[in-house]
N, C-alpha and C. Protein backbone atom coordinates (compact mmCIF):
# COMPACT_ATOMS: atom_id res chain seq x y z
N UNK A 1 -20.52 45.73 18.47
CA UNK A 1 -20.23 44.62 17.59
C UNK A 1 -20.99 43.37 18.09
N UNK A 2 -21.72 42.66 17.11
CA UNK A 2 -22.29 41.27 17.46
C UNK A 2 -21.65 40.58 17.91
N UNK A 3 -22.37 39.58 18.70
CA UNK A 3 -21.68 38.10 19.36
C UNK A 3 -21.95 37.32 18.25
N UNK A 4 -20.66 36.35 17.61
CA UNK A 4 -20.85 35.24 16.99
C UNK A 4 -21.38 34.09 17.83
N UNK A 5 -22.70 33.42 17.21
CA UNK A 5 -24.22 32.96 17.68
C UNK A 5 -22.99 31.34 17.24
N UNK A 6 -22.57 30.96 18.51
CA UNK A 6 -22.06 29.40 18.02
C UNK A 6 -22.73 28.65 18.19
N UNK A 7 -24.00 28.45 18.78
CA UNK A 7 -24.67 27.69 19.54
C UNK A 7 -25.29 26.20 18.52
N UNK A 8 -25.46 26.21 17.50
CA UNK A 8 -25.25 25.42 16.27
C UNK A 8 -24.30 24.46 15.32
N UNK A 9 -23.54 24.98 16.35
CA UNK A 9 -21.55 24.79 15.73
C UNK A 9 -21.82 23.00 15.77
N UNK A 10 -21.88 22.45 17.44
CA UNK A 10 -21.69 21.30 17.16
C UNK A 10 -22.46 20.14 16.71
N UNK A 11 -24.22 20.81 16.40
CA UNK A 11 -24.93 20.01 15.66
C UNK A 11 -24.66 19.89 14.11
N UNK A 12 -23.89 21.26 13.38
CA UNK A 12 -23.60 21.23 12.18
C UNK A 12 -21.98 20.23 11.99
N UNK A 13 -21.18 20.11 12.88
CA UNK A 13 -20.16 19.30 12.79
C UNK A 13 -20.61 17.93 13.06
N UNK A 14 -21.10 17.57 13.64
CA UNK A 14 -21.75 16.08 14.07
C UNK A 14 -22.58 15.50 12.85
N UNK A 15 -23.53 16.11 12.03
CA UNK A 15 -24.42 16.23 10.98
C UNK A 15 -23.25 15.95 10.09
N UNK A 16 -22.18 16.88 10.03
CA UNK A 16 -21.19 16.75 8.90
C UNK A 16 -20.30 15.14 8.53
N UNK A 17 -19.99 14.91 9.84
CA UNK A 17 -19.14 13.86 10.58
C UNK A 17 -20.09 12.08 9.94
N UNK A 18 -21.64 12.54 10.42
CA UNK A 18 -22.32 11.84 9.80
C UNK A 18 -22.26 10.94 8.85
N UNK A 19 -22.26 12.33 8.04
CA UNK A 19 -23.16 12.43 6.15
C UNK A 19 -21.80 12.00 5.51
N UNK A 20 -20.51 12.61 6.23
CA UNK A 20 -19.55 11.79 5.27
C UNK A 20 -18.61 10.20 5.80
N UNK A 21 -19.38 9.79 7.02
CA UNK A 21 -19.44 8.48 6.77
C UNK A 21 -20.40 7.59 6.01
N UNK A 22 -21.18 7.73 6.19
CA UNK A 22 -22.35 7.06 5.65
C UNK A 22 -22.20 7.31 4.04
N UNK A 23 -21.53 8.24 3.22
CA UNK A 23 -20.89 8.45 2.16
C UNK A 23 -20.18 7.55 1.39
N UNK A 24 -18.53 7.41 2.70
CA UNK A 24 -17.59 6.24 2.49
C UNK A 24 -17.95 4.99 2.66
N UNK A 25 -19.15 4.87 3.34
CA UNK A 25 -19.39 3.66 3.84
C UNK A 25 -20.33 3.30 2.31
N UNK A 26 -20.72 3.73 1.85
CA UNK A 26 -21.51 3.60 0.40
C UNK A 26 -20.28 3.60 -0.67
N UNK A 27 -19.70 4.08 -0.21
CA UNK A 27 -18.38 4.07 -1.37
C UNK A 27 -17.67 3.04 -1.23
N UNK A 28 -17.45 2.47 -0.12
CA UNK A 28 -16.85 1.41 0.17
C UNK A 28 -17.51 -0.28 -0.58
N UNK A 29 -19.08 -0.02 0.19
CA UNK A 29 -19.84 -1.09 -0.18
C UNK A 29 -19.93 -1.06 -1.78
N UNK A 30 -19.69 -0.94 -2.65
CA UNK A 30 -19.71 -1.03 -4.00
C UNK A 30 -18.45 -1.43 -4.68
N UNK A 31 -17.79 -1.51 -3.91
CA UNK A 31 -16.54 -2.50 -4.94
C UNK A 31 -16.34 -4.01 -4.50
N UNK A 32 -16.28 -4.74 -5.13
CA UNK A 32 -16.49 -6.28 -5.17
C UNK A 32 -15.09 -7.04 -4.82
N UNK A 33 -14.71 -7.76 -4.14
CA UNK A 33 -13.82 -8.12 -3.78
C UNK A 33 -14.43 -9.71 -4.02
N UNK A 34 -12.71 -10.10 -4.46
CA UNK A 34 -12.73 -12.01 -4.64
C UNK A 34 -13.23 -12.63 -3.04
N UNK A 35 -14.26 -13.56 -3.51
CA UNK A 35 -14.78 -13.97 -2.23
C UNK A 35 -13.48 -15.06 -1.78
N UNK A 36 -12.61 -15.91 -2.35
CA UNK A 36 -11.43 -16.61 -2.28
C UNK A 36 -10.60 -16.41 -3.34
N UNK A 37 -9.69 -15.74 -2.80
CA UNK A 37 -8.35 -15.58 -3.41
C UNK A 37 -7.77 -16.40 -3.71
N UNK A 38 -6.94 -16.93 -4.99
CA UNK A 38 -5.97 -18.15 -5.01
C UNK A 38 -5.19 -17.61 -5.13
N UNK A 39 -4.22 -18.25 -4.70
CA UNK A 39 -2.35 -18.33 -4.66
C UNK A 39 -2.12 -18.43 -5.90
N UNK A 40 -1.33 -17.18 -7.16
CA UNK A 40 -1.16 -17.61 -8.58
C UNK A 40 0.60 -17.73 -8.16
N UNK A 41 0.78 -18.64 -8.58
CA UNK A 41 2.28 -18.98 -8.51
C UNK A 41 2.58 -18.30 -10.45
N UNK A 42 3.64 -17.97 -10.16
CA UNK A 42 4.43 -17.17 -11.04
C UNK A 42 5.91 -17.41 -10.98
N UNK A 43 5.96 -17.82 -12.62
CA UNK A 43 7.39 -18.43 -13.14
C UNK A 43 8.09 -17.79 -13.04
N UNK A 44 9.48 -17.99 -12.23
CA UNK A 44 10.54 -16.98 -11.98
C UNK A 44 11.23 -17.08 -13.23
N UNK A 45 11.99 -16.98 -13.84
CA UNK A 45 12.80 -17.23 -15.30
C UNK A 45 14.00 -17.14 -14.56
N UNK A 46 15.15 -17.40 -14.33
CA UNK A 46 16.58 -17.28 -13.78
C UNK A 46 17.36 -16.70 -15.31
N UNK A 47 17.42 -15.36 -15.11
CA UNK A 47 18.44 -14.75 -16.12
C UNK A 47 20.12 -14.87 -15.69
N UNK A 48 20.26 -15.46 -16.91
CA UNK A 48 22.16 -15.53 -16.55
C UNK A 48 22.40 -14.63 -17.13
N UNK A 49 23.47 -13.77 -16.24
CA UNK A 49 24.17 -12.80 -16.03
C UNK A 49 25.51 -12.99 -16.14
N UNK A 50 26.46 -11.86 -16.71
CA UNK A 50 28.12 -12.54 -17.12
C UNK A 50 28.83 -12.84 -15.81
N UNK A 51 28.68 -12.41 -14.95
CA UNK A 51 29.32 -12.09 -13.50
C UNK A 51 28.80 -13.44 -12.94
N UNK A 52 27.63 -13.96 -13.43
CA UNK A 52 28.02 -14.85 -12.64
C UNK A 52 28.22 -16.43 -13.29
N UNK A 53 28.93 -16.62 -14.40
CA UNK A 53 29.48 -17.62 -15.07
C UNK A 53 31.06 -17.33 -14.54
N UNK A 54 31.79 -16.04 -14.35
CA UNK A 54 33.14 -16.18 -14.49
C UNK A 54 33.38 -15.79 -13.30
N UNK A 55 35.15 -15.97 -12.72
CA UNK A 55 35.37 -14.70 -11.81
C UNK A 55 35.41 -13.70 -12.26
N UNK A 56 35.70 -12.97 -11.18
CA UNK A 56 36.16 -11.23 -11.21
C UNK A 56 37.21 -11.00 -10.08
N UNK A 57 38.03 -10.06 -10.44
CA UNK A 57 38.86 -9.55 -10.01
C UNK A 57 38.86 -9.20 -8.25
N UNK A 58 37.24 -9.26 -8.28
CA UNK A 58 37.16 -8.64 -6.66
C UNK A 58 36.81 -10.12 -5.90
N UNK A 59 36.72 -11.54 -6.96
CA UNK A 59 36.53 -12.77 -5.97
C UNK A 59 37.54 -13.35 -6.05
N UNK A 60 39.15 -12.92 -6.84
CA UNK A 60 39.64 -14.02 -6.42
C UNK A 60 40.52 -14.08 -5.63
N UNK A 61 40.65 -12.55 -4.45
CA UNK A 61 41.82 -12.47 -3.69
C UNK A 61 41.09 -12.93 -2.26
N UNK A 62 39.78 -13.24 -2.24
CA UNK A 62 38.89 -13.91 -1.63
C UNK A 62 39.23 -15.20 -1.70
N UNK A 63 39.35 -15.52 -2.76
CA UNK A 63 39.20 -17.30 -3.00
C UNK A 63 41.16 -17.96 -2.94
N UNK A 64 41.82 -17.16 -2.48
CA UNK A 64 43.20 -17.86 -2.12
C UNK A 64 43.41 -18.17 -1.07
N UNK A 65 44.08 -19.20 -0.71
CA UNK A 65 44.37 -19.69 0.36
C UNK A 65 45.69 -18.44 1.58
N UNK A 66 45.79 -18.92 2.75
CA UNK A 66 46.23 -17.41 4.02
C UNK A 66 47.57 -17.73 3.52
């Protein structure tokens, strides 16, 4: 039975290791990013909710005096 001939192994992994950085690194360089970002401030809206105009049952044995 033959000897498997590895002697190639780690120039073909290194070559590999390479080719697919230099890949990402091309993949990378092609998307455009904001050279300055601004801060967009964004309107909160405050939704009223029923719970919290009234009591409830679970605040007011909270809210009596000892």
């Amino acid at each position: 039975m033959p000897q498997l001939d590895t002697s190639t192994w780690l120039t073909m992994i290194l070559s590999m290791f390479l080719v697919l950085f230099i890949i990402f690194q091309l993949k990378i360089s092609k998307h455009s990013f904001y050279l300055s970002p601004e801060l967009v401030l964004m309107k909160m809206s405050k939704q009223n909710t029923p719970w919290e105009t009234k009591w409830t049952k679970i605040y007011l044995p909270l809210s009596l005096p000892l």
